[in-house]
Structure formats: C-alpha cells, structure tokens
Protein backbone atom coordinates (compact mmCIF):
# COMPACT_ATOMS: atom_id res chain seq x y z
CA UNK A 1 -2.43 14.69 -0.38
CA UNK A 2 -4.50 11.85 0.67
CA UNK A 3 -3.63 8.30 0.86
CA UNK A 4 -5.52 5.21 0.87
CA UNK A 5 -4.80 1.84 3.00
CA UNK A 6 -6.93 -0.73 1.64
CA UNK A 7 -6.74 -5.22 1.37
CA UNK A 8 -9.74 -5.78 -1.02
CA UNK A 9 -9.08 -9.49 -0.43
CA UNK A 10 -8.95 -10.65 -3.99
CA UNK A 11 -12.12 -8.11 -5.13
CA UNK A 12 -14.51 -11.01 -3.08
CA UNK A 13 -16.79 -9.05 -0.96
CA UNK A 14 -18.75 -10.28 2.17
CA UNK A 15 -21.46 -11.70 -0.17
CA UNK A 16 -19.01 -13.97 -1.81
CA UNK A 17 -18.98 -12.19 -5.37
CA UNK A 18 -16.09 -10.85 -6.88
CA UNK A 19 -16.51 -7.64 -7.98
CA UNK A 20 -13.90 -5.65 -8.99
CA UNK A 21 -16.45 -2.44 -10.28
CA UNK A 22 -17.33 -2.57 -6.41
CA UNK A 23 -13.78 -2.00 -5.30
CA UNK A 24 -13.53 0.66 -7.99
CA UNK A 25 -16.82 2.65 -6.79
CA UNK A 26 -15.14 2.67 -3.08
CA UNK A 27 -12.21 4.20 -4.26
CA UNK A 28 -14.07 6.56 -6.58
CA UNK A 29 -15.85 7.83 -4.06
CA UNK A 30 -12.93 8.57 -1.76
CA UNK A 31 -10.83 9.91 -3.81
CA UNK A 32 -7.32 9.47 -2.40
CA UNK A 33 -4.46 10.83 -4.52
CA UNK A 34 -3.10 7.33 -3.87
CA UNK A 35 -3.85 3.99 -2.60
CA UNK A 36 -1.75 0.84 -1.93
CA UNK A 37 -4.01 -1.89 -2.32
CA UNK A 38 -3.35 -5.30 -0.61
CA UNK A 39 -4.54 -8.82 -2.17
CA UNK A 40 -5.15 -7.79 -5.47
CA UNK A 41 -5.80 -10.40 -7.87
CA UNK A 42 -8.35 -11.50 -10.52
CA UNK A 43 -9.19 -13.63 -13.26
CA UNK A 44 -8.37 -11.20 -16.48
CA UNK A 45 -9.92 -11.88 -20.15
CA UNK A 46 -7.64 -12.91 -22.71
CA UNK A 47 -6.27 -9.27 -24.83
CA UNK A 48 -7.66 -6.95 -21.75
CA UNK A 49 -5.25 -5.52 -19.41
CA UNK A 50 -1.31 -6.74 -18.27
CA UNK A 51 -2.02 -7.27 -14.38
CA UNK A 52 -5.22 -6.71 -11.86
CA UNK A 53 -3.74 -3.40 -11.06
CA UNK A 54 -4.36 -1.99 -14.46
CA UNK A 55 -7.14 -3.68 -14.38
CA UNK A 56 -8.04 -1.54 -11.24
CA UNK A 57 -6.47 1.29 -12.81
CA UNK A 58 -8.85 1.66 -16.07
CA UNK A 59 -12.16 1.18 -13.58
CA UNK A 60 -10.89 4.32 -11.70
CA UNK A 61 -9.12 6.46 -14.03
CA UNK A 62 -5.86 6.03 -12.34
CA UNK A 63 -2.34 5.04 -13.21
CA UNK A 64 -1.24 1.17 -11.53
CA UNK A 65 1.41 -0.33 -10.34
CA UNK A 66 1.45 -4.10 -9.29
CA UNK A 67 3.74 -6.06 -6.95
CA UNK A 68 3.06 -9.73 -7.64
CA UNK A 69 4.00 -11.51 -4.61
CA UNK A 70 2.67 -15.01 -5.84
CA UNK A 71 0.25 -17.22 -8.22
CA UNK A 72 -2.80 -17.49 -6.63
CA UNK A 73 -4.36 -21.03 -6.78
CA UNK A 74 -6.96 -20.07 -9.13
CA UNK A 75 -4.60 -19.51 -11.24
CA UNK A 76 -3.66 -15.36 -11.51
CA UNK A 77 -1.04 -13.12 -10.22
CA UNK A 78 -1.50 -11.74 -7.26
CA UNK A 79 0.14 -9.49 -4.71
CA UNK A 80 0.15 -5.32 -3.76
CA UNK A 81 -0.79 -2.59 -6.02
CA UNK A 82 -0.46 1.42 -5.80
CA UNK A 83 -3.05 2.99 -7.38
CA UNK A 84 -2.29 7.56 -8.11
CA UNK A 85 -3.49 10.43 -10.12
CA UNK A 86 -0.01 11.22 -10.50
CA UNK A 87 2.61 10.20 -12.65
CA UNK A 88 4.87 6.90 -11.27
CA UNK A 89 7.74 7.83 -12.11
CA UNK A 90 9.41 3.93 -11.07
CA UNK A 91 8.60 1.13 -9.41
CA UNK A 92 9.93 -1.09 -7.02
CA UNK A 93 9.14 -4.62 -5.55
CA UNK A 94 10.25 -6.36 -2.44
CA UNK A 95 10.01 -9.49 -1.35
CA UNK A 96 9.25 -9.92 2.06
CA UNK A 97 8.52 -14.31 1.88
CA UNK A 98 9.28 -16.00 4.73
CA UNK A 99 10.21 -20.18 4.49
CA UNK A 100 7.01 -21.94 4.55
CA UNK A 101 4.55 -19.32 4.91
CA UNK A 102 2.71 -17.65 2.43
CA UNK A 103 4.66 -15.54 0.08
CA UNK A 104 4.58 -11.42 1.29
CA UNK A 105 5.97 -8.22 -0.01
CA UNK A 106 5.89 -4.82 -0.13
CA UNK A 107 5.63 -2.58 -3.64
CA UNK A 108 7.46 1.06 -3.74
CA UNK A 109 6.11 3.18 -6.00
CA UNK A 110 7.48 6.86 -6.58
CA UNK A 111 5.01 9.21 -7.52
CA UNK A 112 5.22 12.75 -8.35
CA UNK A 113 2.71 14.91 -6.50
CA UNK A 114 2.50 18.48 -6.82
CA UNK A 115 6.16 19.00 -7.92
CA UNK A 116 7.27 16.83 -4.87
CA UNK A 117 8.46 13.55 -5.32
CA UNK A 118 7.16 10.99 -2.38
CA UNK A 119 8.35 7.59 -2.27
CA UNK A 120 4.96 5.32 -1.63
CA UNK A 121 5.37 2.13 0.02
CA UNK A 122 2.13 -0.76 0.46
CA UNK A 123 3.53 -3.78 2.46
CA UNK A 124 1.49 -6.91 3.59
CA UNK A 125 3.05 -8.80 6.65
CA UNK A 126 2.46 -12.06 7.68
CA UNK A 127 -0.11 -14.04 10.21
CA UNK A 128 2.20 -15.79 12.38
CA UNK A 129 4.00 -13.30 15.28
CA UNK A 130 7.99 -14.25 14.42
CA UNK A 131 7.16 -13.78 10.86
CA UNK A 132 5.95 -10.53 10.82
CA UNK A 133 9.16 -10.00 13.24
CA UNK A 134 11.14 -11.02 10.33
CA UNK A 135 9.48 -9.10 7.51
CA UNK A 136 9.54 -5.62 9.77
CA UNK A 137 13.44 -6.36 10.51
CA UNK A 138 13.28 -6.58 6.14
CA UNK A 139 11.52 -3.52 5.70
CA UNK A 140 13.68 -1.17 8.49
CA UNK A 141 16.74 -2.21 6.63
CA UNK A 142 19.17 -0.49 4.35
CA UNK A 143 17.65 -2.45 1.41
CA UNK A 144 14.38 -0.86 1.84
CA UNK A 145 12.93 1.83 4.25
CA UNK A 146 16.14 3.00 5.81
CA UNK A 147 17.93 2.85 1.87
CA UNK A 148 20.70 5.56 1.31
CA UNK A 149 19.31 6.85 -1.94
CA UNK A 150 15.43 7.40 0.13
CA UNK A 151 16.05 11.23 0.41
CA UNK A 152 12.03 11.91 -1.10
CA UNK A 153 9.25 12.00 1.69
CA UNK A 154 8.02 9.06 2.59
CA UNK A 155 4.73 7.01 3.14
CA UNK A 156 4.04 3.11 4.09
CA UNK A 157 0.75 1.93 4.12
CA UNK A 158 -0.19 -1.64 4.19
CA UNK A 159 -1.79 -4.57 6.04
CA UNK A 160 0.54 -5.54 9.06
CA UNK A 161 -1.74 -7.93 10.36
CA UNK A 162 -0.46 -6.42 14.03
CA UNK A 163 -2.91 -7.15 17.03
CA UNK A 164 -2.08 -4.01 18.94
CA UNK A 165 -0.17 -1.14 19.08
CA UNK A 166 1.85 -2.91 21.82
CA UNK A 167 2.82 -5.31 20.00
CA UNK A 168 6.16 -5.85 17.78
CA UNK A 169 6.18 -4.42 14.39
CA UNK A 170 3.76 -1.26 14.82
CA UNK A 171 6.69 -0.34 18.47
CA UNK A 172 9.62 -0.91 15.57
CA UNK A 173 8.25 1.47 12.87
CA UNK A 174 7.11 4.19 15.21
CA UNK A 175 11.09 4.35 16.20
CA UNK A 176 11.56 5.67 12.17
CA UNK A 177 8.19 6.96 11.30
CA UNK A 178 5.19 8.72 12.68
CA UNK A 179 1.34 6.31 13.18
CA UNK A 180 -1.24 8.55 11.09
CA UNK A 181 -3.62 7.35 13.31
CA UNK A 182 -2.11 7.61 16.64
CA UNK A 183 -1.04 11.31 15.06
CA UNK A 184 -5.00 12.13 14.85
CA UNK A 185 -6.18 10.07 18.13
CA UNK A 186 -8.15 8.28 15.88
CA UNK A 187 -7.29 4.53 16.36
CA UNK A 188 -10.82 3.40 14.96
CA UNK A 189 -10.52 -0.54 13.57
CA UNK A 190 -10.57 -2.17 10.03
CA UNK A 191 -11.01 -5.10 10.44
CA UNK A 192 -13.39 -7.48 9.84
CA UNK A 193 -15.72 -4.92 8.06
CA UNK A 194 -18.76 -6.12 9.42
CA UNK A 195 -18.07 -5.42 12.90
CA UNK A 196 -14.17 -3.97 12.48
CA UNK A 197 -12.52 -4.95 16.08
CA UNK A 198 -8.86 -4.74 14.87
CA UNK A 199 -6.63 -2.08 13.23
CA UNK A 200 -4.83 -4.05 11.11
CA UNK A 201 -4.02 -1.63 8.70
CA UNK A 202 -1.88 1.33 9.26
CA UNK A 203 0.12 4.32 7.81
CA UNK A 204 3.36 5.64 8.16
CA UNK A 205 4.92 8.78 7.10
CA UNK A 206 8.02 10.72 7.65
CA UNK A 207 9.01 13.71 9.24
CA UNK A 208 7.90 15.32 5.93
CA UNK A 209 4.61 14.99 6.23
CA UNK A 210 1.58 16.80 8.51
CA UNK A 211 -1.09 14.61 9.19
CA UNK A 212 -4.30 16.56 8.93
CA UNK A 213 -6.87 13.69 9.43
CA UNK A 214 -7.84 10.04 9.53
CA UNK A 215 -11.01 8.20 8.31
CA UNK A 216 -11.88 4.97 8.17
CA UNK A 217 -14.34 4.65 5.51
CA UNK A 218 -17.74 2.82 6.56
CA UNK A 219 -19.72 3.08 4.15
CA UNK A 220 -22.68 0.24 2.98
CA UNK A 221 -20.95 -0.57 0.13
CA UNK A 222 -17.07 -0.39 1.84
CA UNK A 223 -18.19 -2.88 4.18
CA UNK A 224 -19.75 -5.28 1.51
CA UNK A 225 -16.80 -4.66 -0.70
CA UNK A 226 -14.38 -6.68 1.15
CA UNK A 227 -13.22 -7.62 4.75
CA UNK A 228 -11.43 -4.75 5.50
CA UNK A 229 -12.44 -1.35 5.37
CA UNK A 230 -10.27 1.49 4.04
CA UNK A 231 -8.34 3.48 6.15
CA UNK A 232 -8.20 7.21 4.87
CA UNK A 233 -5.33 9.50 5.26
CA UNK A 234 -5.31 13.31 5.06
CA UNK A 235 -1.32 14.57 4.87
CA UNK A 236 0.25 18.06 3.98
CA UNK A 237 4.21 18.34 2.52
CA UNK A 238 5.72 20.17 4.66
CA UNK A 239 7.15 23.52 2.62
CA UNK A 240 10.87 22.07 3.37
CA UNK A 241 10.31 18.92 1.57
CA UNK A 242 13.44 17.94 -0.81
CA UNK A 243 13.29 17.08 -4.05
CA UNK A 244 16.35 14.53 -4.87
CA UNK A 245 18.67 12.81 -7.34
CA UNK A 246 16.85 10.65 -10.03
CA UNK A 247 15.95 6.96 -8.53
CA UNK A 248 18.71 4.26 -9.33
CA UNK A 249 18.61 0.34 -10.24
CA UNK A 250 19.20 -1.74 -7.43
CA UNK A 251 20.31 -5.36 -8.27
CA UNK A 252 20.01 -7.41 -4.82
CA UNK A 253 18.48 -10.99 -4.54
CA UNK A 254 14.17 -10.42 -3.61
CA UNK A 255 14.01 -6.97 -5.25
CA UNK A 256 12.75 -6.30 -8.53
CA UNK A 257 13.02 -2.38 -9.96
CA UNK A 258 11.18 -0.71 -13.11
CA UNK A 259 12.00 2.43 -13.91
CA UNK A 260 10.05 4.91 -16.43
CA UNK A 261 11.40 7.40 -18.29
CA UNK A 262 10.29 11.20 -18.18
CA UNK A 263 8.75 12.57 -21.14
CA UNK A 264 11.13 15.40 -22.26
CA UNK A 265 10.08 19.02 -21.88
C-alpha cells in the first residue's frame, strides 16, 4: 500500500500559477494508493464538480473526499482531501480550530484496500507552538485517534507544521503510533520545495502496518508544483490485520460524518 503526504498550497506553484493539472501529473506519476492532500482549494466553474477534491479526483482517476475546514478569501471551500483507488467506504471530518487562529482540521476517510479496511487520517496543525499543542491533545483523544470503535489499521498523514522531532506534537504521537520516516532512517525535509530544510510533513501508522520505504519526491515538476514536496510512503498489512464492525454515526459538536452505503453482492 502506498500513501501520499502532500500540502499543494491551494494548487499555486512556486511560479505563482495555479495549476491544478500540475498537482494531478505529480500524483499520477507517483502513484500512491492514497493521498491526504492539505490546502486544497480552487475556483470551480459553474455545473463542474461538488468540491476541489473531486475536482482533483476526475484529473487523476481517483475517488475524493474533502474536509472543508474554511472559506477561503477568494471566495471557495477549502480544507483536507483524501484522494484512493479504493472504494471510501465513509467519511469523517474534524475540526481541529483553535480561537483566533486560522481554522484547522483533520479528514478520516475509510478506505477499503485489498479486503482490509484502514482508517486514513490527513490532519493540518497550526503555526503557533500552544496551538498545535492543542490540536495534537484533539487528535490523541477518544473523539478521534484513540476512538473506541477505531479497531481497522490505521494511518495519519498530514502537515504538522512541527520544527523538529524534539519538539511537542511529533514526541506525543510517537507514544500511540510509529514515524514512517524515523521507521526507514530517512528523515529527508519537505519543506520549502526549493531548498526543503524542514520535515513538516509526516506519517503515522499503527502497529498494523510494516513500513517498507520512504521517499520524498523531488522531482522538477514536484518542486514547481507547490511549496512542499510529497512525502512517499511504502507500508505492508501485516497478515493479522482485523477487519471490524461496520463504521457508526458520531454526533459530537466539531465532527461531521458521511457514510456510504455498500453496493449489495
């Protein structure tokens, strides 16, 4: 299974054009299973597609999922996206806002991969230290990571905007969950994708998963593409990984849920 980490910062690429057939050629040409996409957002014609992530979706020949966090000032939604070759079977959406910052969240998406269910998590934290303190506290809660019914294997990919792997949030999630990166000893930096300094984005997985590699992508047209570059992950299932009950509704203030019915046979 491979996963994709990727903010393509509103489709505007480091020549200033917005291009979302760009973004859609990078992912192309990696491949991933599935990707949870971070500032996605675009202008969309009148009649064409419901969000930017189906708008994503159609350039790639993938299924979408969006996770509007807020109106952008130009005027369209936008938020996190999963992007998978794979059925979603629901969708979740988290709000992660902290008072008088920028709105934040974090989409779930469960997708069914090769008979396994995996529940697929893309997050986007904050800029300021104490919010991203607050929004990690949020996500290692029993409303969202650490939630009863999560009994699928589980990724989280996402921007966390975290300076170093000393600091706050990435020390909290490696308590629950395993760093791809660190996994591989391949701590290589997305950010900015000129000259990438920082790793700002990250994966996550369970005890569920292998990791088997990790790429950041560097291509010509990755770095032009946006200001961070994608961050690749290569994962097996492990053999033992469970398959359980169907998802249910949750009804709790900053959490939105969709869920899609099965096609019978």
């Amino acid at each position: 299974m491979r996963v994709m980490s990727w903010n393509v910062h509103a489709m505007r690429g480091a020549d200033g054009r917005v291009d979302p057939a760009r973004i859609a050629r990078v992912i192309e040409d990696a491949a991933p299973d599935v990707a949870g996409l971070q500032e996605v957002g675009m202008a969309l014609p009148a009649g064409g597609p419901a969000d930017p992530a189906a708008a994503l979706a159609a350039l790639v020949g993938m299924r979408g999922a969006f996770g509007p966090t807020m109106s952008h000032r130009l005027g369209f939604a936008y938020g996190n996206a999963v992007l998978a070759r794979h059925p979603i079977a629901s969708l979740r959406n988290y709000d992660l806002s902290v008072p008088g910052r920028e709105p934040r969240g974090c989409v779930r998406a469960d997708v069914e991969v090769a008979g396994a269910t995996v529940h697929f998590f893309a997050a986007h934290l904050g800029l300021h230290w104490r919010e991203r303190r607050r929004q990690a506290a949020q996500l290692l809660s029993a409303d969202i990571l650490r939630d009863a019914a999560l009994s699928h294997p589980l990724v989280l990919v996402g921007d966390f905007n975290s300076l170093s792997n000393r600091s706050a949030v990435p020390r909290w999630l490696r308590r629950q969950l395993v760093d791809a990166a660190r996994a591989c000893c391949n701590e290589a930096p997305t950010f900015p994708a000129r000259f990438p300094l920082l790793r700002l984005d990250r994966c996550f997985v369970d005890a569920a998963f292998r990791v088997v590699s990790v790429e950041v992508v560097q291509t010509a047209l990755a770095r032009r593409a946006s200001d961070h570059l994608p961050l690749l992950v290569e994962l097996e299932l492990q053999p033992a990984a469970r398959r359980p009950p169907a998802s249910r509704v949750i009804e709790a203030a900053g959490v939105t849920t969709t869920v899609h019915a099965r096609p019978a046979g």
